[in-house]
N, C-alpha and C. Protein backbone atom coordinates (compact mmCIF):
# COMPACT_ATOMS: atom_id res chain seq x y z
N UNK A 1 12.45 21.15 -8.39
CA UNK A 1 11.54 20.02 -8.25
C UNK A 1 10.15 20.55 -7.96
N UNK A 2 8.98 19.98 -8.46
CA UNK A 2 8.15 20.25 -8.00
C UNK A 2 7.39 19.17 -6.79
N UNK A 3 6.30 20.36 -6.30
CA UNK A 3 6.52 19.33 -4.39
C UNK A 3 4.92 19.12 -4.41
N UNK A 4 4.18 18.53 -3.93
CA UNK A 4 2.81 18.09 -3.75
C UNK A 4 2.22 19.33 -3.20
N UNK A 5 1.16 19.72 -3.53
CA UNK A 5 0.46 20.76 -3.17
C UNK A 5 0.34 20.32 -1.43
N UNK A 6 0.02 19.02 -0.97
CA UNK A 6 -0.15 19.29 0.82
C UNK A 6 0.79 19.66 1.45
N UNK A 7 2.15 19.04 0.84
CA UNK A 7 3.17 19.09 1.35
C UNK A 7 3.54 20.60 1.65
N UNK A 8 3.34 21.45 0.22
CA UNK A 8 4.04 22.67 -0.19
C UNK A 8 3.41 23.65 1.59
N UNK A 9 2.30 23.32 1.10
CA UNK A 9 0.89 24.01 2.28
C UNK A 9 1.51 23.80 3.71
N UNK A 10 1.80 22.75 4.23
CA UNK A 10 2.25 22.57 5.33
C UNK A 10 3.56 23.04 5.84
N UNK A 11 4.33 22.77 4.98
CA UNK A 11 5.94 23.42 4.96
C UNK A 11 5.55 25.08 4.19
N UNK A 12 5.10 25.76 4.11
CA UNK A 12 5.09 27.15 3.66
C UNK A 12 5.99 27.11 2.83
N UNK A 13 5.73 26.92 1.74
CA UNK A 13 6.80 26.95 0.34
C UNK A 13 5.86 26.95 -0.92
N UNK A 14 6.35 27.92 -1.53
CA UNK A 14 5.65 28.62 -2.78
C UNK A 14 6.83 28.15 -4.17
N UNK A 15 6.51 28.13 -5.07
CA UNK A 15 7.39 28.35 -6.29
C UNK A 15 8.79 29.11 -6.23
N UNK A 16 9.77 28.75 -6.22
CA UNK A 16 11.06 29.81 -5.84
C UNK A 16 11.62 29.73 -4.89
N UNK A 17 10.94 29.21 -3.80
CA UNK A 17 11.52 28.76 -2.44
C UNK A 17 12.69 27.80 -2.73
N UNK A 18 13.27 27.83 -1.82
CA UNK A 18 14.40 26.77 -1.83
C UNK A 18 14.41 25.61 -0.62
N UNK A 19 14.59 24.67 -0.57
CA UNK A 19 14.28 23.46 0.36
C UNK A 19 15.78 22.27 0.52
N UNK A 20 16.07 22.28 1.78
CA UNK A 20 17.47 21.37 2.37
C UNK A 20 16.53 20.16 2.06
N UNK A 21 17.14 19.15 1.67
CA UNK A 21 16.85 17.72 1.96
C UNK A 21 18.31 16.87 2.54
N UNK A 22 18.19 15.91 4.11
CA UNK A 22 18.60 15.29 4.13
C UNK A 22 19.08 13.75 3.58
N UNK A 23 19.73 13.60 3.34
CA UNK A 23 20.27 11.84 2.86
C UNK A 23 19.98 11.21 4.39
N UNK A 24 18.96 10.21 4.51
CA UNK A 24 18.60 9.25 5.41
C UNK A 24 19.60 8.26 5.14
N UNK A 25 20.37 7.74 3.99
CA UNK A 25 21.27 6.83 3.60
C UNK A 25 22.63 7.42 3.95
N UNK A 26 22.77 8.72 4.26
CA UNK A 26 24.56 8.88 4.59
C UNK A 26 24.86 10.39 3.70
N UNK A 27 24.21 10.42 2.82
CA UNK A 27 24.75 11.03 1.89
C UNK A 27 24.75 12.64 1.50
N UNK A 28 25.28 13.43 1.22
CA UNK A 28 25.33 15.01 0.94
C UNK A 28 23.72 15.67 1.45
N UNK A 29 23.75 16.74 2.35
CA UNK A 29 22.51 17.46 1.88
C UNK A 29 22.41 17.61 0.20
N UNK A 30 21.10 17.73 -0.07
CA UNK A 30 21.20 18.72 -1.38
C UNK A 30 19.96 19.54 -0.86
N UNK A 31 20.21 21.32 -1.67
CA UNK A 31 19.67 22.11 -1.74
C UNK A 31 18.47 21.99 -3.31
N UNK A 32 17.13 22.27 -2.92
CA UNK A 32 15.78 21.80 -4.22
C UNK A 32 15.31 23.18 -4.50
N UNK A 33 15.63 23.93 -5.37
CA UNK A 33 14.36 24.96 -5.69
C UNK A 33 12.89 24.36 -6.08
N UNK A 34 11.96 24.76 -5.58
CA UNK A 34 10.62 24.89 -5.58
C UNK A 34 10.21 25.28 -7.25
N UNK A 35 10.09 24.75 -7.79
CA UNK A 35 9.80 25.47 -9.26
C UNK A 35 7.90 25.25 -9.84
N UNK A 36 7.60 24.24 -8.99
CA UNK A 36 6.01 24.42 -8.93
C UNK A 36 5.60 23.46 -7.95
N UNK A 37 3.86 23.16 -7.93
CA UNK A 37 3.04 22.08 -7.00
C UNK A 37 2.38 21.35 -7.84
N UNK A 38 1.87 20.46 -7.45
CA UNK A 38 1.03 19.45 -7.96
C UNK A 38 -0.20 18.86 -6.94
N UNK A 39 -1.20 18.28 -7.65
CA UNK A 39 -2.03 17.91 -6.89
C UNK A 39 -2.51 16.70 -7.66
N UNK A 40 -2.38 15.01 -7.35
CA UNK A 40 -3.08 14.44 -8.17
C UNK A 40 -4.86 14.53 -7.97
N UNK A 41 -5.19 14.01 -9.96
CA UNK A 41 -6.38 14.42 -10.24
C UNK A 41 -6.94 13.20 -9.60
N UNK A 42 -6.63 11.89 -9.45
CA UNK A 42 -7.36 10.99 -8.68
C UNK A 42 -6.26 10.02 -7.84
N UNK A 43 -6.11 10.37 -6.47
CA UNK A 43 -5.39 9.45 -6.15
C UNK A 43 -5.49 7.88 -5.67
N UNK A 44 -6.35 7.97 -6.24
CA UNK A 44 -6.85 6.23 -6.09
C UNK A 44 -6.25 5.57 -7.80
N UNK A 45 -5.62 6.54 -8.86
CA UNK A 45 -5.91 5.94 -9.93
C UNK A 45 -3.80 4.95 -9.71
N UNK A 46 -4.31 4.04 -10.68
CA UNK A 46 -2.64 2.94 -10.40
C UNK A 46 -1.39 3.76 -10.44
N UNK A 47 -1.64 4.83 -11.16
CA UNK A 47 -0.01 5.96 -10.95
C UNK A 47 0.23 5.58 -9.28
N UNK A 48 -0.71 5.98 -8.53
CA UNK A 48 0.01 6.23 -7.23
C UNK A 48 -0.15 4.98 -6.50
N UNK A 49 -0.50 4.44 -6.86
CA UNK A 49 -0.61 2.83 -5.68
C UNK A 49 1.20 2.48 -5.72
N UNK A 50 2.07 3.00 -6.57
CA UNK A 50 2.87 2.50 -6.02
C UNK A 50 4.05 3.60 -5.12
N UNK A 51 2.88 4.47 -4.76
CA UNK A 51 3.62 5.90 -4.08
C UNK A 51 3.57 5.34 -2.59
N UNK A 52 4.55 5.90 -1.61
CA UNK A 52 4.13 5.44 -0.28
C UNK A 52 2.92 5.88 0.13
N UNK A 53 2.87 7.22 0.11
CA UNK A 53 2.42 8.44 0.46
C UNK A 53 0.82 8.01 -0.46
N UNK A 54 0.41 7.28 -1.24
CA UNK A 54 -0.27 6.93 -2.13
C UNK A 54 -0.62 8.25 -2.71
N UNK A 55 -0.48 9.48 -3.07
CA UNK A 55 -0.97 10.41 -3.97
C UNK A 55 -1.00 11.82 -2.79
N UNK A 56 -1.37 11.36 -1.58
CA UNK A 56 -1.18 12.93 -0.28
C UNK A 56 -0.53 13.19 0.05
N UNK A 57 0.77 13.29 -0.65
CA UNK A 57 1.70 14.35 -0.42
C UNK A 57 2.25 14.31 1.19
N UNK A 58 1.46 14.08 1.91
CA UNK A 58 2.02 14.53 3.36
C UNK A 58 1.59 13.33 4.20
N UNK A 59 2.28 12.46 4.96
CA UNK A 59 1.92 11.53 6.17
C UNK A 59 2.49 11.30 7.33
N UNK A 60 1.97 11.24 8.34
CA UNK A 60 2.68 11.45 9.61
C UNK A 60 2.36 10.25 10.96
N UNK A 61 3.64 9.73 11.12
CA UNK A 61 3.29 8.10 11.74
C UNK A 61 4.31 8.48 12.73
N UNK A 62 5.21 8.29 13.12
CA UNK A 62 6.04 8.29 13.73
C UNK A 62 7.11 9.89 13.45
N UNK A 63 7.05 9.89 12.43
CA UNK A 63 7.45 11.40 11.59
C UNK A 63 7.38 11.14 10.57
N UNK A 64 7.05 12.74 10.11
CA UNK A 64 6.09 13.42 8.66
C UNK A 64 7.18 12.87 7.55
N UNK A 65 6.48 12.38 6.71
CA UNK A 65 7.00 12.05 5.63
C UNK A 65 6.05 12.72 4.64
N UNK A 66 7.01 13.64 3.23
CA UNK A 66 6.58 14.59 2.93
C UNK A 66 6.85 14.01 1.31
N UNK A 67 6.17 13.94 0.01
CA UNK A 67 6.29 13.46 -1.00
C UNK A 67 5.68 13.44 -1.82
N UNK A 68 5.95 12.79 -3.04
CA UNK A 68 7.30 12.63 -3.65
C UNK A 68 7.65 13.76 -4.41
N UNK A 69 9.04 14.06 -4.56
CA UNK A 69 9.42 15.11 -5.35
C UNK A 69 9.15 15.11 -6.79
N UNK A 70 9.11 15.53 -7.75
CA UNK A 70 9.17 15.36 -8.96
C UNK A 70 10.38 16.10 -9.96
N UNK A 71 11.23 15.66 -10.32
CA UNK A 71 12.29 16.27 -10.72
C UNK A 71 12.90 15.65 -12.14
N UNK A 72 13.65 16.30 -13.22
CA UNK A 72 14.54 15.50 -13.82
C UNK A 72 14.97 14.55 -13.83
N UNK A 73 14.26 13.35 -14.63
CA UNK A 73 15.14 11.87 -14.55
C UNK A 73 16.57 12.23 -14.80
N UNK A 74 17.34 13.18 -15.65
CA UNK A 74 18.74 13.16 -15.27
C UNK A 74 19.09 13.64 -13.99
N UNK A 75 18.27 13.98 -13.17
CA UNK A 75 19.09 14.31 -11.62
C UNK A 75 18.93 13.20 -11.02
N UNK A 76 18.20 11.80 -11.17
CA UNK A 76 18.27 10.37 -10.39
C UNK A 76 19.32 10.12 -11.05
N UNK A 77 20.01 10.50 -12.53
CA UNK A 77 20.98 9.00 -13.01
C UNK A 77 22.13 9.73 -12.42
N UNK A 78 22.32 11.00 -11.90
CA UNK A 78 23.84 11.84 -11.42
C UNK A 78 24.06 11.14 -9.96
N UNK A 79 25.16 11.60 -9.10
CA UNK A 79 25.53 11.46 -7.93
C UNK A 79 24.92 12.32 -7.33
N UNK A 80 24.14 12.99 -7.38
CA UNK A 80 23.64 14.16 -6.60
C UNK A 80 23.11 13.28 -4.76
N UNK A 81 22.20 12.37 -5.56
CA UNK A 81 21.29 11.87 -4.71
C UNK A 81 21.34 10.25 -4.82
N UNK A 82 21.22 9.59 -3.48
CA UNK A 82 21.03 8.19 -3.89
C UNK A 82 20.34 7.64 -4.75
N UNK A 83 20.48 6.68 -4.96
CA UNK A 83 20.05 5.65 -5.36
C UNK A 83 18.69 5.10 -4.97
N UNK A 84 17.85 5.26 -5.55
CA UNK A 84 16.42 4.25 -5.07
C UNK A 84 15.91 2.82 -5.46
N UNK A 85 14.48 2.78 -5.22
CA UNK A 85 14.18 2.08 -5.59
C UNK A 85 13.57 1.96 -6.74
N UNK A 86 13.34 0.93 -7.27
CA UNK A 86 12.16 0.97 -9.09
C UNK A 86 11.24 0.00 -9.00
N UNK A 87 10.35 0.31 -9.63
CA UNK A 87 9.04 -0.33 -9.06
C UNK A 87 8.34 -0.14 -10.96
N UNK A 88 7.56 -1.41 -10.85
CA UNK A 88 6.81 -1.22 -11.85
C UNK A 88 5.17 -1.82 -11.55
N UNK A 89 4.24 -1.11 -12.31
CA UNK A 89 2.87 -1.71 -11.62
C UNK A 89 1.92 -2.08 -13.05
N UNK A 90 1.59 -3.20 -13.28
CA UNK A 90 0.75 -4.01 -14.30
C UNK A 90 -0.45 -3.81 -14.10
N UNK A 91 -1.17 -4.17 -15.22
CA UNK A 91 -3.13 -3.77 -15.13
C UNK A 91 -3.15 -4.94 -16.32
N UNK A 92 -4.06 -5.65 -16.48
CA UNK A 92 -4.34 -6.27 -17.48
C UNK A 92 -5.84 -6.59 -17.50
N UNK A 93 -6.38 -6.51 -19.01
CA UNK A 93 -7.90 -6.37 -19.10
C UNK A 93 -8.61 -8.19 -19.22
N UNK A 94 -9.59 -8.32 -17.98
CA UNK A 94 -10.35 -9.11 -17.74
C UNK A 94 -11.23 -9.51 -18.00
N UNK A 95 -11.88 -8.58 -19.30
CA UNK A 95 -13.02 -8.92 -19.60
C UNK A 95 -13.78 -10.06 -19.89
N UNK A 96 -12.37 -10.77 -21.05
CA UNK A 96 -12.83 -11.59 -21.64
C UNK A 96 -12.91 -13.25 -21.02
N UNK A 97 -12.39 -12.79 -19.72
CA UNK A 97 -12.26 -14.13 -18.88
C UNK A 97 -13.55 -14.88 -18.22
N UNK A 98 -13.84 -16.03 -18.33
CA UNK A 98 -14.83 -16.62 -18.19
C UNK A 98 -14.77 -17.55 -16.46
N UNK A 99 -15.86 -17.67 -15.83
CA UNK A 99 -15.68 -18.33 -14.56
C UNK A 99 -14.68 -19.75 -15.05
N UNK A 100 -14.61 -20.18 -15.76
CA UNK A 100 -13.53 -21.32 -16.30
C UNK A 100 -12.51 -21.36 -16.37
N UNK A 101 -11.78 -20.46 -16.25
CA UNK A 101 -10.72 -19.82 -16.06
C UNK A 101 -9.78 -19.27 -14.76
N UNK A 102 -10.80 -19.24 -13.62
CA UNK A 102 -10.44 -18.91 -12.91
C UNK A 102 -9.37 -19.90 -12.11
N UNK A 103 -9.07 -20.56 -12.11
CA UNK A 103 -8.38 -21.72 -11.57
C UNK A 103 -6.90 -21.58 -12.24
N UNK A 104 -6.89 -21.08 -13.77
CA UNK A 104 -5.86 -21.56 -14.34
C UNK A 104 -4.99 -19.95 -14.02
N UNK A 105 -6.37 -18.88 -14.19
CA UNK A 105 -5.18 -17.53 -13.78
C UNK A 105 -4.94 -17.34 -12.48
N UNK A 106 -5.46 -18.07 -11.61
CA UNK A 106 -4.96 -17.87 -9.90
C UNK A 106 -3.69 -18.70 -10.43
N UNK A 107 -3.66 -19.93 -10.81
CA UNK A 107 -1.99 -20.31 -10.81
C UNK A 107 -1.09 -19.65 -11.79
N UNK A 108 -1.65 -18.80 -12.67
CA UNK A 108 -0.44 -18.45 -13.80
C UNK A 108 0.17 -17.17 -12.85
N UNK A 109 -0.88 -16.26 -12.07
CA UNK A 109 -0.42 -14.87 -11.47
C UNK A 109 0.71 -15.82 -10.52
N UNK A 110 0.41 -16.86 -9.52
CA UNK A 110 1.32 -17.32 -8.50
C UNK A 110 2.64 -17.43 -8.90
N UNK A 111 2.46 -18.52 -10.44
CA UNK A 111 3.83 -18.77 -10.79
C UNK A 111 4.66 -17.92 -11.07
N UNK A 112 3.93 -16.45 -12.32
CA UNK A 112 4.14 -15.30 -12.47
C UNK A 112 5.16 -14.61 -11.72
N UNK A 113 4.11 -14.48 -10.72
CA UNK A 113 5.06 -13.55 -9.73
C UNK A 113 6.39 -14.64 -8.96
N UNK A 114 6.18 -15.48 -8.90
CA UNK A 114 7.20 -16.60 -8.30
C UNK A 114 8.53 -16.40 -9.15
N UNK A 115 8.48 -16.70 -10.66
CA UNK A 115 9.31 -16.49 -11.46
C UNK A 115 10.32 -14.91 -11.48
N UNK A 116 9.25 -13.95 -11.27
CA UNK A 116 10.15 -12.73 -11.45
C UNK A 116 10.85 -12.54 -10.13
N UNK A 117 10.50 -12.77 -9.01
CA UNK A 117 11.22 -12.52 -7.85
C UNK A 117 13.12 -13.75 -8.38
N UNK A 118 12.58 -14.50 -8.84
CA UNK A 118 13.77 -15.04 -9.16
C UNK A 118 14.99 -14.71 -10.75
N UNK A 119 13.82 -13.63 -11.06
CA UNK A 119 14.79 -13.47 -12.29
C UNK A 119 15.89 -12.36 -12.37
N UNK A 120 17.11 -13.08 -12.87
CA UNK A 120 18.17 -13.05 -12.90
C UNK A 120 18.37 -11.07 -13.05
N UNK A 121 17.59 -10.75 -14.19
CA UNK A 121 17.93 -9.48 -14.84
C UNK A 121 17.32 -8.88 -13.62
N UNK A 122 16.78 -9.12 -12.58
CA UNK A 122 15.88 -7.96 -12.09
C UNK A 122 17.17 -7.96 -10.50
N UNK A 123 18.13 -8.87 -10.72
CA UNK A 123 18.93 -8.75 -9.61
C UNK A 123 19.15 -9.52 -8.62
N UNK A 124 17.71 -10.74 -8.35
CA UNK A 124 17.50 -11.63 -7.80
C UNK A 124 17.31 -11.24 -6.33
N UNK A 125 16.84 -9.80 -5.86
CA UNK A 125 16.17 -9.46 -4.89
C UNK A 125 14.85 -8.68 -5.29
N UNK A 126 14.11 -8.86 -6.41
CA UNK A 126 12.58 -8.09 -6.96
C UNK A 126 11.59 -8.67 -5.50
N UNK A 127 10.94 -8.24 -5.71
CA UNK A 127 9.87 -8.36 -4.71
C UNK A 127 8.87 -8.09 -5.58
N UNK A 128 7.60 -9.35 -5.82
CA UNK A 128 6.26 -9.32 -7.37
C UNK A 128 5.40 -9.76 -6.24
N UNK A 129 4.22 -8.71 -6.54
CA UNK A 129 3.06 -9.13 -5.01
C UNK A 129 1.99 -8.95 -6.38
N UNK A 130 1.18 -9.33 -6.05
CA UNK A 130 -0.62 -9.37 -7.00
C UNK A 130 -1.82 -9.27 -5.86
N UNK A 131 -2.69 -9.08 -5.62
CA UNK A 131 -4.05 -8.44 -5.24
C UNK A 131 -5.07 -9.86 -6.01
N UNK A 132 -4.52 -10.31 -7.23
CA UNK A 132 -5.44 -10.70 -8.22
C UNK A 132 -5.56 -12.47 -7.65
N UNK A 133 -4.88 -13.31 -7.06
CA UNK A 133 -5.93 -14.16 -6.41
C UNK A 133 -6.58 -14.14 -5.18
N UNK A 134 -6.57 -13.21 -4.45
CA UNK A 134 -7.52 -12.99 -3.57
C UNK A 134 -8.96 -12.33 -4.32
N UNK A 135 -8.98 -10.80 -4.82
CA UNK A 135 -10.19 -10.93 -5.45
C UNK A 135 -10.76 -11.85 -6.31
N UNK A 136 -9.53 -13.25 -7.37
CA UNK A 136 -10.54 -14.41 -7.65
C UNK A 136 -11.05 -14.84 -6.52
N UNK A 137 -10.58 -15.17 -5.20
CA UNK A 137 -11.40 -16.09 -4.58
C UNK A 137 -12.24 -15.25 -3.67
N UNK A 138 -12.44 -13.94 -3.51
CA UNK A 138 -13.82 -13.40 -3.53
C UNK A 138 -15.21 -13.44 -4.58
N UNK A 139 -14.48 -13.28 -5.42
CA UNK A 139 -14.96 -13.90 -7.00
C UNK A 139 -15.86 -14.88 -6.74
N UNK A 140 -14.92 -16.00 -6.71
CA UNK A 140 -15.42 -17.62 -6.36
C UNK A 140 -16.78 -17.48 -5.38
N UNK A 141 -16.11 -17.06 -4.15
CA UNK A 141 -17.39 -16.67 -2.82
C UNK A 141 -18.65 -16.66 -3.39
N UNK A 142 -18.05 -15.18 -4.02
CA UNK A 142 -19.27 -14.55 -4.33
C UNK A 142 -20.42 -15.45 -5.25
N UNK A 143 -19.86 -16.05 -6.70
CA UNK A 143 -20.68 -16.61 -7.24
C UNK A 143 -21.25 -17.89 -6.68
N UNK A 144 -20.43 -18.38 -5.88
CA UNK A 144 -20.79 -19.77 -5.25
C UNK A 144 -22.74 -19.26 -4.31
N UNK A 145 -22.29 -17.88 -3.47
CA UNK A 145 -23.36 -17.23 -3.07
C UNK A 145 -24.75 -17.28 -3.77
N UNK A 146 -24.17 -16.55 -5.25
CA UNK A 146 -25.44 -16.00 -6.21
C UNK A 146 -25.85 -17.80 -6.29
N UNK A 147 -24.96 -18.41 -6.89
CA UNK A 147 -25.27 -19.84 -7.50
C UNK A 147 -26.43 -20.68 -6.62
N UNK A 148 -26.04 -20.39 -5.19
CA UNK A 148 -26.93 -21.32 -3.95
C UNK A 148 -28.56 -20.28 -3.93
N UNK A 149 -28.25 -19.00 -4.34
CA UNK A 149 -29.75 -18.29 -4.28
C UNK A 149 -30.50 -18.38 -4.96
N UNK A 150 -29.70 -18.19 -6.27
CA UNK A 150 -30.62 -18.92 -7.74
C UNK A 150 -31.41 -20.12 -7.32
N UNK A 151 -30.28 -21.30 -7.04
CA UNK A 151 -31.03 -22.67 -7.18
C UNK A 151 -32.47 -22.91 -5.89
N UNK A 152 -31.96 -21.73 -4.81
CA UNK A 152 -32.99 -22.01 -3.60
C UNK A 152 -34.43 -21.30 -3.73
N UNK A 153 -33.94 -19.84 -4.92
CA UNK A 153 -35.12 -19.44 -5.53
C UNK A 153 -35.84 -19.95 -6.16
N UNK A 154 -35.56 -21.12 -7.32
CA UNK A 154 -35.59 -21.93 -8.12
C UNK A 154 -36.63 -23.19 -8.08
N UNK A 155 -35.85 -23.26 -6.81
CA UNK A 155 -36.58 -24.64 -6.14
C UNK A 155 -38.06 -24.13 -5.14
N UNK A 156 -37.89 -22.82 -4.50
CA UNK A 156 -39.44 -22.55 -4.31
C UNK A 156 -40.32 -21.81 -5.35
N UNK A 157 -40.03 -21.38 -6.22
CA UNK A 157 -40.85 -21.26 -7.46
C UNK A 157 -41.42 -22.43 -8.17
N UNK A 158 -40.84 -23.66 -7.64
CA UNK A 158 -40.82 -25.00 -8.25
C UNK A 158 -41.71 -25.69 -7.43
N UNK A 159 -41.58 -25.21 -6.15
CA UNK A 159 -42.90 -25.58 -5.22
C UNK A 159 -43.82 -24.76 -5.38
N UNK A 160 -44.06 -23.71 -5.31
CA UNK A 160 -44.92 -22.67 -5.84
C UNK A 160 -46.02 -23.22 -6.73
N UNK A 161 -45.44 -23.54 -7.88
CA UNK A 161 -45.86 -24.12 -9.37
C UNK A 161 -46.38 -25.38 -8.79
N UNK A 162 -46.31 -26.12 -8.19
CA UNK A 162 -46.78 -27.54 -7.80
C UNK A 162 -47.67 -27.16 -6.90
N UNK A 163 -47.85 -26.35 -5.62
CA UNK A 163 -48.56 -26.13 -4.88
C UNK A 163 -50.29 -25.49 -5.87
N UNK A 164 -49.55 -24.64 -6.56
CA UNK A 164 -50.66 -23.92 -7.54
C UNK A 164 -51.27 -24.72 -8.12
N UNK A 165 -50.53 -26.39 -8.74
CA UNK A 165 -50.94 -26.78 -10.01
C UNK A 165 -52.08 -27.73 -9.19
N UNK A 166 -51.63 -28.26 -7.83
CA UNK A 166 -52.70 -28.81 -7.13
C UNK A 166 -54.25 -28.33 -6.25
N UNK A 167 -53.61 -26.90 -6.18
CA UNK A 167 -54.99 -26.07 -5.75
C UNK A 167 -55.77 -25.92 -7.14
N UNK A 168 -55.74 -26.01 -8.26
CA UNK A 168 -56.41 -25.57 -9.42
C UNK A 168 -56.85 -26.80 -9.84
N UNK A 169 -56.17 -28.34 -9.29
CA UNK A 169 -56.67 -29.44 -9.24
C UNK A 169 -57.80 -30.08 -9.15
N UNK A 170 -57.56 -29.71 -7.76
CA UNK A 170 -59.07 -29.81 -6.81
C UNK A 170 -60.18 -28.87 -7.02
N UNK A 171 -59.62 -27.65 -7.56
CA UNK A 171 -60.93 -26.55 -7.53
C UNK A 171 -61.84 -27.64 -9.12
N UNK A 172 -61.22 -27.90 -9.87
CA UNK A 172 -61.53 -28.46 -11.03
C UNK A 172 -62.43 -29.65 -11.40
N UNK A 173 -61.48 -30.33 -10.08
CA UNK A 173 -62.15 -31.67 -9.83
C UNK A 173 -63.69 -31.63 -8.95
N UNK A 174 -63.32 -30.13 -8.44
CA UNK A 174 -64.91 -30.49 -7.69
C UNK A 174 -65.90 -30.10 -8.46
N UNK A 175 -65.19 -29.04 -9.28
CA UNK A 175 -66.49 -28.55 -10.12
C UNK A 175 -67.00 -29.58 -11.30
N UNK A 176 -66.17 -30.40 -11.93
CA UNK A 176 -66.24 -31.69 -12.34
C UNK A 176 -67.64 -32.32 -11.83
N UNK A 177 -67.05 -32.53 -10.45
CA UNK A 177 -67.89 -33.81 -10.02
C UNK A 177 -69.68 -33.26 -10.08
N UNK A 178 -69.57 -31.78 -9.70
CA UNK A 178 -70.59 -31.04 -9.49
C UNK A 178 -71.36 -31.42 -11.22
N UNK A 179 -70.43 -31.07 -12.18
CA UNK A 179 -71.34 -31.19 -13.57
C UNK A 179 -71.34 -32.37 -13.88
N UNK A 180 -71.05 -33.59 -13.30
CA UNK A 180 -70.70 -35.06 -13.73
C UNK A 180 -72.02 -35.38 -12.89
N UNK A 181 -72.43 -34.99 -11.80
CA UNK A 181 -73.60 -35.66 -11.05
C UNK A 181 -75.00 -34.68 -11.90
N UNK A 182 -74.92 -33.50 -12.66
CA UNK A 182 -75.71 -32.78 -13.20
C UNK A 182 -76.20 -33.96 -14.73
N UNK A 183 -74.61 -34.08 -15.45
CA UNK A 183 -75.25 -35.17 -16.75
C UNK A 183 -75.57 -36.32 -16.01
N UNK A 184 -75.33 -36.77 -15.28
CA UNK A 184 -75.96 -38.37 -14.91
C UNK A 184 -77.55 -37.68 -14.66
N UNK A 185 -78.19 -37.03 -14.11
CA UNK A 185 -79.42 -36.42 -13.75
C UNK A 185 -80.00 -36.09 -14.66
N UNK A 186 -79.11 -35.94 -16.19
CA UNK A 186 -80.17 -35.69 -17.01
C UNK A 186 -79.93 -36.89 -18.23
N UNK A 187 -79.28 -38.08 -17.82
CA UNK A 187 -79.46 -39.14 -18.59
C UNK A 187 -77.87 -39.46 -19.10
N UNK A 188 -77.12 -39.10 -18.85
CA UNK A 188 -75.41 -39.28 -19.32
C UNK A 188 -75.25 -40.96 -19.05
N UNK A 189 -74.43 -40.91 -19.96
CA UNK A 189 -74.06 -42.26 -19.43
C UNK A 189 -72.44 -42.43 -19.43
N UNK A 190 -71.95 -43.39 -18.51
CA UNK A 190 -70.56 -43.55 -18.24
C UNK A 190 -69.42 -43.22 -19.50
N UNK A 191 -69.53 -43.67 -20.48
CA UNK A 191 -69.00 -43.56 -21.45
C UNK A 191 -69.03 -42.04 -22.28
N UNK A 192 -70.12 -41.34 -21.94
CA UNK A 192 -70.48 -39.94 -22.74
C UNK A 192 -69.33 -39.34 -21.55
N UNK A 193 -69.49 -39.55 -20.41
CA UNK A 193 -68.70 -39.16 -19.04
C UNK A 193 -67.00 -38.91 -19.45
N UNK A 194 -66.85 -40.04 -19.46
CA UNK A 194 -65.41 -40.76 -19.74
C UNK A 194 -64.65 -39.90 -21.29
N UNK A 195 -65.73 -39.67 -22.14
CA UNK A 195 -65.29 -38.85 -23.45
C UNK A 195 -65.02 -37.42 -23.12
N UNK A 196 -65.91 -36.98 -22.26
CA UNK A 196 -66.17 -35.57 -22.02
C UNK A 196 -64.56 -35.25 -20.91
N UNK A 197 -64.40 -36.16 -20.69
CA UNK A 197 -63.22 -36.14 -19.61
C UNK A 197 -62.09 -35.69 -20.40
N UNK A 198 -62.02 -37.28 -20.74
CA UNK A 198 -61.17 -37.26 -21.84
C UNK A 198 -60.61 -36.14 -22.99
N UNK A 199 -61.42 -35.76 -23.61
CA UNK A 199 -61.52 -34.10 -24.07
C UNK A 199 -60.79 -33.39 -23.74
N UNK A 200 -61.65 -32.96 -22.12
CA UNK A 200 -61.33 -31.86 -21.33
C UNK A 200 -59.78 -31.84 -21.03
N UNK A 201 -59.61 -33.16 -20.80
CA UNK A 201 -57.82 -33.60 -20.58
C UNK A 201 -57.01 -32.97 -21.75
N UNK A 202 -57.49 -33.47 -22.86
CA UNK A 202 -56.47 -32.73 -23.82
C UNK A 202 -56.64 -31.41 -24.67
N UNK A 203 -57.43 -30.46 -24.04
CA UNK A 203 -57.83 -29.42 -23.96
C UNK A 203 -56.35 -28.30 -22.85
């Protein structure tokens, strides 16, 4: 079998070594030659999320638990060694999912997983867990967040623009009045006034 590089390190065991393992379930020692190590290249990647040990080889809580072996799938299907467990772990691509959606795949993952814990072929003791409606409803949070900043940004840029459009108002209107009392002084009359306005308006 080959043994996790922390593990190997801690227990002093090289390639060739030989290693007792107890049966925690009842069952025969068996004797493991050492035949190499391993080290995963990322243990954050989904291979090991469903490792206890998640990918470090070595953990120690109450006592060291040292893992996982890697060996011949024909030495799990023999009597050598118990029986375990089987585990399978899903990924599915999200890209194309739209905030519209989110409602309908928080209930399809629920039912999802609801259904397989009950299905027949899997023994009717599976255990189906998902991660995936909690990060939707961080999801949700989150955009609900962006959504309220947008509109609050939105709305003082909107005052902004009104505040501006009335200071440029008044600067306008006074200078107005300033050249409106200049043509009356040199003979304007209400109506030449009223055109020139007028104009300027649709200018």
């Amino acid at each position: 079998a080959a043994l996790p590089e922390a593990a190997a390190g801690r227990l002093g065991l090289e390639p060739g070594a030989r290693l007792r393992l107890t049966d925690r379930l009842g069952g025969p020692a068996v004797d493991v030659r050492i035949t190499g190590v391993y080290q995963p290249v990322d243990a954050t990647a989904a291979y090991w999320q469903l490792d206890d040990l998640r990918g470090r080889g070595t953990v120690k809580i109450d006592f060291t638990t040292y893992g996982p072996l890697l060996t011949d799938p024909a030495v799990l299907t023999g009597d050598r060694v118990s029986a375990g467990e089987s585990a399978w772990l899903a990924s599915a691509d999200f890209s194309t999912v739209g905030t519209g959606r989110i409602d309908a795949l928080r209930t399809a993952v629920r039912d999802g997983a609801a259904a397989l814990r009950e299905e027949p072929a899997l023994g009717g003791s599976a255990e189906a867990t998902s991660a995936l409606p909690t990060v939707l409803d961080r999801t949700e949070q989150s955009l609900l967040v962006s959504r309220t900043t947008l509109l609050i940004v939105g709305l003082q840029l909107a005052l902004l623009a009104c505040c501006t459009l009335f200071l440029v108002a008044r600067l306008l209107s006074a200078e107005r009045a300033g050249e409106n009392r200049l043509l009356r002084a040199r003979g304007g009359s209400r109506a030449q006034l009223a055109r020139l306005a007028a104009l300027e308006a649709l200018l």
